[in-house]
C-alpha atoms as a PDB file:
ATOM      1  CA  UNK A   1       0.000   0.000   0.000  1.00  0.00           C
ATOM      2  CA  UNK A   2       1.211   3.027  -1.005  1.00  0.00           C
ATOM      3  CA  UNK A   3      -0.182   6.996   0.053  1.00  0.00           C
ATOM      4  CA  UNK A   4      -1.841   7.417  -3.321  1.00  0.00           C
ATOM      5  CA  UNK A   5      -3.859   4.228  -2.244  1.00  0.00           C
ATOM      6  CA  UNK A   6      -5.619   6.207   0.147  1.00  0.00           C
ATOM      7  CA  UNK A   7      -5.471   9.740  -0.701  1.00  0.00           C
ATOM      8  CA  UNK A   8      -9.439  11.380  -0.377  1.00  0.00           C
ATOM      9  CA  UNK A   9     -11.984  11.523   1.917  1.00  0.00           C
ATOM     10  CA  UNK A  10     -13.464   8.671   3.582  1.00  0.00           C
ATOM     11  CA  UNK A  11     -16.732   7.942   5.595  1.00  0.00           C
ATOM     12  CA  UNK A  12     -16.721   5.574   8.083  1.00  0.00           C
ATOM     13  CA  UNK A  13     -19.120   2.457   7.954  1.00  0.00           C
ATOM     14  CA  UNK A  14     -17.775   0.729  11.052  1.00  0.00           C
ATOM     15  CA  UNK A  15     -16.441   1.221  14.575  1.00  0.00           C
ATOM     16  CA  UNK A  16     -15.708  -2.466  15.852  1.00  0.00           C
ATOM     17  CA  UNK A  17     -14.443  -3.666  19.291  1.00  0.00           C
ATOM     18  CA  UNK A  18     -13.826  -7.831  19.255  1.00  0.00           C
ATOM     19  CA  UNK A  19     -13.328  -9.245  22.388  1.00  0.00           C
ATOM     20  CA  UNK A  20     -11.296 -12.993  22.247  1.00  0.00           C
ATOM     21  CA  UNK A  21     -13.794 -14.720  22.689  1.00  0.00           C
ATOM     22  CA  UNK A  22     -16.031 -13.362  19.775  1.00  0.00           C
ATOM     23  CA  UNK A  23     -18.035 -10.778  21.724  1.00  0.00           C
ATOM     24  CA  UNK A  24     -18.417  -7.454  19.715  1.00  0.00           C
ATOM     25  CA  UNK A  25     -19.072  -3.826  21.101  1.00  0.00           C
ATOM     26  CA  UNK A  26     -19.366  -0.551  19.586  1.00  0.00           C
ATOM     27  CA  UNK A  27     -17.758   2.123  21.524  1.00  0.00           C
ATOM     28  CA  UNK A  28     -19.930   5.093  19.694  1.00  0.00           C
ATOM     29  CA  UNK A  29     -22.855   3.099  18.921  1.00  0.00           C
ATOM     30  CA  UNK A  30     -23.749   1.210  15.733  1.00  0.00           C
ATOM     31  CA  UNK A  31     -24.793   4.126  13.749  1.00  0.00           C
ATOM     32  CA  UNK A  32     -21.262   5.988  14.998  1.00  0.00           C
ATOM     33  CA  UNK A  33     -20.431   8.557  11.692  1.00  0.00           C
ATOM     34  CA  UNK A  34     -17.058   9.878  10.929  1.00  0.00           C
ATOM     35  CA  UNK A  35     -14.792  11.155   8.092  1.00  0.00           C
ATOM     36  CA  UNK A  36     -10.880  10.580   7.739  1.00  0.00           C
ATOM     37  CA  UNK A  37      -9.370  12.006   4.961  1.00  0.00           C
ATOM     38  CA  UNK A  38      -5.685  12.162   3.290  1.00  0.00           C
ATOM     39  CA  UNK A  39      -3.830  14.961   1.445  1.00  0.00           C
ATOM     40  CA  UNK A  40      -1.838  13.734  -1.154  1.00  0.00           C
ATOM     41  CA  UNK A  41       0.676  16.287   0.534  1.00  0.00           C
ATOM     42  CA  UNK A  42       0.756  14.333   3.746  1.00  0.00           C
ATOM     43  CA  UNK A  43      -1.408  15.300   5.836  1.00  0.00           C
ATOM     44  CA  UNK A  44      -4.456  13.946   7.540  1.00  0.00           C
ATOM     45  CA  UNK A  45      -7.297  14.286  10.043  1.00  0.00           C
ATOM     46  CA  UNK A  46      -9.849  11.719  11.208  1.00  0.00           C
ATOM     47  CA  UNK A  47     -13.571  12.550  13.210  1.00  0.00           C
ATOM     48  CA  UNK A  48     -15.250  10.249  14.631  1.00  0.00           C
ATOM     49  CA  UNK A  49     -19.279  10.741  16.672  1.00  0.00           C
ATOM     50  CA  UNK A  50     -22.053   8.889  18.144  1.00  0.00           C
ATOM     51  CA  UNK A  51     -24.961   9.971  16.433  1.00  0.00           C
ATOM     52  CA  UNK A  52     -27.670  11.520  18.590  1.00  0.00           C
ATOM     53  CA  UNK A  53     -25.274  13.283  20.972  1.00  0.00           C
ATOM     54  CA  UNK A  54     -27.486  16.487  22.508  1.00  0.00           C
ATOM     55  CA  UNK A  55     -27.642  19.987  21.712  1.00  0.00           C
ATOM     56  CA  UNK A  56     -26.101  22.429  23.828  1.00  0.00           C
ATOM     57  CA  UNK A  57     -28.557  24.364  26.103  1.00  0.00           C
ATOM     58  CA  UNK A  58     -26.901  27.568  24.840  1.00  0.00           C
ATOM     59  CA  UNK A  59     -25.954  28.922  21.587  1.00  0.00           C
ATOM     60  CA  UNK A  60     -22.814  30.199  22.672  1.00  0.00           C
ATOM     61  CA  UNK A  61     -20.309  27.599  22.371  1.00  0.00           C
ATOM     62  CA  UNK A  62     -18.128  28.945  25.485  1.00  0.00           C
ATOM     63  CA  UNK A  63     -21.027  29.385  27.993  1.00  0.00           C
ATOM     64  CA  UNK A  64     -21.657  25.634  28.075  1.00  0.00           C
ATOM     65  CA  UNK A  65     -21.524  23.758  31.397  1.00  0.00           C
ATOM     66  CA  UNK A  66     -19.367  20.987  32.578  1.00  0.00           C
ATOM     67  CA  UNK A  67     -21.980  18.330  32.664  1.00  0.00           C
ATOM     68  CA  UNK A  68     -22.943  19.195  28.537  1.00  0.00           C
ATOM     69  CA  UNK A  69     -19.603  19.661  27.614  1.00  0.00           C
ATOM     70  CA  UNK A  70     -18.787  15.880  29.031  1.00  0.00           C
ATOM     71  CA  UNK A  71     -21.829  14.380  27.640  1.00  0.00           C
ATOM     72  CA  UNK A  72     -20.960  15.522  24.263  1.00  0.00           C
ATOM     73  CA  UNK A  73     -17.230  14.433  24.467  1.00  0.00           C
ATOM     74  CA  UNK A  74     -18.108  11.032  25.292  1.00  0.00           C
ATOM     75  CA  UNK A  75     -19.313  10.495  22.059  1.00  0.00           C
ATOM     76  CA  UNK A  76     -16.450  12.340  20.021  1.00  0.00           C
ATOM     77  CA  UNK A  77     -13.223  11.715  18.851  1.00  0.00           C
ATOM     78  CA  UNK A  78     -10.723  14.283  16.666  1.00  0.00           C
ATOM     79  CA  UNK A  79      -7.689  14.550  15.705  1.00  0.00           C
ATOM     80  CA  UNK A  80      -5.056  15.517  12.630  1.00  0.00           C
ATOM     81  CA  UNK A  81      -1.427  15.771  11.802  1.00  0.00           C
ATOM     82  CA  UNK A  82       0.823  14.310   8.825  1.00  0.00           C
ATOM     83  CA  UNK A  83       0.817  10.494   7.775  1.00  0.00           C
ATOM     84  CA  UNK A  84       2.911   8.308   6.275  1.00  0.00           C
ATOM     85  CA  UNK A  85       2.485   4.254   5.040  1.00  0.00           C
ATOM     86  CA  UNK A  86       5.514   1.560   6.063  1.00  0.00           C
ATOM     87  CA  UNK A  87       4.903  -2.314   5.471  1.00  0.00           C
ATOM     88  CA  UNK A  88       1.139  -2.189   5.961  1.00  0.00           C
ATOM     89  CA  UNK A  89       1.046   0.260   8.800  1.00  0.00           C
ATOM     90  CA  UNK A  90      -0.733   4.026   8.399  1.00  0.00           C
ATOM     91  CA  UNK A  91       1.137   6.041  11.112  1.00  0.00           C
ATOM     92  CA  UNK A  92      -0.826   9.592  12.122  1.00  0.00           C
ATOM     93  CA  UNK A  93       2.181  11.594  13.692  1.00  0.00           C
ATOM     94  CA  UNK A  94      -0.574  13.240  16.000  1.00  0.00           C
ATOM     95  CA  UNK A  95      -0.232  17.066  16.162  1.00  0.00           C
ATOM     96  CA  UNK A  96      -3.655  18.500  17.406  1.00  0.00           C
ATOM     97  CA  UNK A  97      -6.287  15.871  19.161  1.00  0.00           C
ATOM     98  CA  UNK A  98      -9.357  16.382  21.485  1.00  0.00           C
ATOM     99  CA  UNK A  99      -7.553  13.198  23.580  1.00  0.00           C
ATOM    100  CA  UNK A 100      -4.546  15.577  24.689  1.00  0.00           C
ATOM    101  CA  UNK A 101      -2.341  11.850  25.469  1.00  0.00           C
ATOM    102  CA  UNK A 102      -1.935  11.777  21.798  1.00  0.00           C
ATOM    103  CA  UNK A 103      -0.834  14.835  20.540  1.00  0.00           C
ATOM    104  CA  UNK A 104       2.610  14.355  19.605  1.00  0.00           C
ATOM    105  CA  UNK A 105       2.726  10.607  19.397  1.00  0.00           C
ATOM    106  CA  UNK A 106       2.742   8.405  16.274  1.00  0.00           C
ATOM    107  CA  UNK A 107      -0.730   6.559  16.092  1.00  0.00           C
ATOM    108  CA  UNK A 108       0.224   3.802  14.113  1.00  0.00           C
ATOM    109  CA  UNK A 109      -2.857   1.683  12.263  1.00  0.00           C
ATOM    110  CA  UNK A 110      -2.775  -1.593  10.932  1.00  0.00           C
ATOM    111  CA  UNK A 111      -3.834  -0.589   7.216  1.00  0.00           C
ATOM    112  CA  UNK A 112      -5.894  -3.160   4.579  1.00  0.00           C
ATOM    113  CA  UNK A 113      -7.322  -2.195   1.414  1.00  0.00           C
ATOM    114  CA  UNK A 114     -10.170  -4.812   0.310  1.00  0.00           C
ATOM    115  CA  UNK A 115     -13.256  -4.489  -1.922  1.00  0.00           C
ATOM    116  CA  UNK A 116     -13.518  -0.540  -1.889  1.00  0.00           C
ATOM    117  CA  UNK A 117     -12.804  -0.555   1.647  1.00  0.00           C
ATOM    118  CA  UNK A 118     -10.352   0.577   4.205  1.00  0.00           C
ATOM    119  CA  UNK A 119      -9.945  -0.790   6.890  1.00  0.00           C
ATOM    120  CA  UNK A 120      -7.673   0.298  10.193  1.00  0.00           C
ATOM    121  CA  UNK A 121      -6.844  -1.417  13.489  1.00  0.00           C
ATOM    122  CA  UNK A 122      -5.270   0.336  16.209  1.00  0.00           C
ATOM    123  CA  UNK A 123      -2.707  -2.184  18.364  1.00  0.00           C
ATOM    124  CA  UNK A 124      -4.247  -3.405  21.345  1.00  0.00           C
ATOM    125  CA  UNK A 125      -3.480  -1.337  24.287  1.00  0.00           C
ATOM    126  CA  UNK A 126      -1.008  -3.417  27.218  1.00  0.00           C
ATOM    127  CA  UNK A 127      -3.469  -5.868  29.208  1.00  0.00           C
ATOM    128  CA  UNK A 128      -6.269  -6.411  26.756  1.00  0.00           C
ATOM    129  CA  UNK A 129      -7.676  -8.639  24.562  1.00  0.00           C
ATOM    130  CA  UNK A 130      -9.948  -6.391  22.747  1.00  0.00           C
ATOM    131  CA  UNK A 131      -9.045  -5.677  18.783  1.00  0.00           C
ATOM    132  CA  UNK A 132     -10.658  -2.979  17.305  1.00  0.00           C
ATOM    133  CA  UNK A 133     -11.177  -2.396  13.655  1.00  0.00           C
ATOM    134  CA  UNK A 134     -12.861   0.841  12.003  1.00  0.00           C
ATOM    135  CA  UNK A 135     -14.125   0.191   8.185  1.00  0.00           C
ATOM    136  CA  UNK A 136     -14.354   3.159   6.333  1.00  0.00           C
ATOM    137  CA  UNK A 137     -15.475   4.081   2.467  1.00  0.00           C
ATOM    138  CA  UNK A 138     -14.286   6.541  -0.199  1.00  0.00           C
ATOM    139  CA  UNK A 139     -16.796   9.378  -0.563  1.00  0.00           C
ATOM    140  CA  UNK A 140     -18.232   9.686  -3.796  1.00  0.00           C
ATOM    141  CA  UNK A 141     -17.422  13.299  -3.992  1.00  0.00           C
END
């Protein structure tokens, strides 16, 4: 796989946690919505949401409380920074991220083209058994 492989936009289908022994979860709900996209000049940014998160009580965006501004982070996930492809792996060299732990760190992604589809999987963290795979598809525009 090479960076003009996945250069575009891409929506995401899929958010998948497997446990071992078969058991799967989705950790922003079936119906979870994101894009990810690639620059062909190296660059990238992926966001990820639970559909159905709540509006804000307020329309201004810095006069929301605590307990809001939680709810609707549960259900979100952002972040951007350059990219580049080695032996099957997508690395995101993390610059800006709403989880602050990864800014700065290289994200790396298990990477498989098949039938239209791409499909990442982030290494299992130390101590668990869970895999997680996120399918996503090229947007038609």
């Amino acid at each position: 796989m090479k960076a003009s492989d996945v250069v575009g936009t891409w929506e995401l289908v899929s958010f998948v946690r497997r446990e071992a022994d078969g058991n799967e979860t989705y950790p922003m709900g079936k119906d979870a919505v994101g894009r990810l996209t690639y620059t062909p000049t190296g660059f990238m940014h992926a966001i990820l949401m639970r559909r159905g998160r709540k509006n804000f009580s307020t329309a201004n965006i810095f006069g929301v409380d605590d307990a809001e501004r939680s709810d609707a982070g549960n259900g979100f996930s952002a972040y951007c920074g350059q990219y580049e492809i080695k032996d099957g792996t997508v690395y995101h060299h993390c610059e800006l991220s709403f989880y602050p732990n990864w800014e700065n760190e290289a994200l790396p992604r298990r990477a498989k083209l098949e039938g239209g589809m791409l499909h990442l999987s982030p290494p299992q963290l130390p101590g668990q058994t869970t895999t997680s795979t996120l399918s996503w598809r090229r947007t038609k525009n």
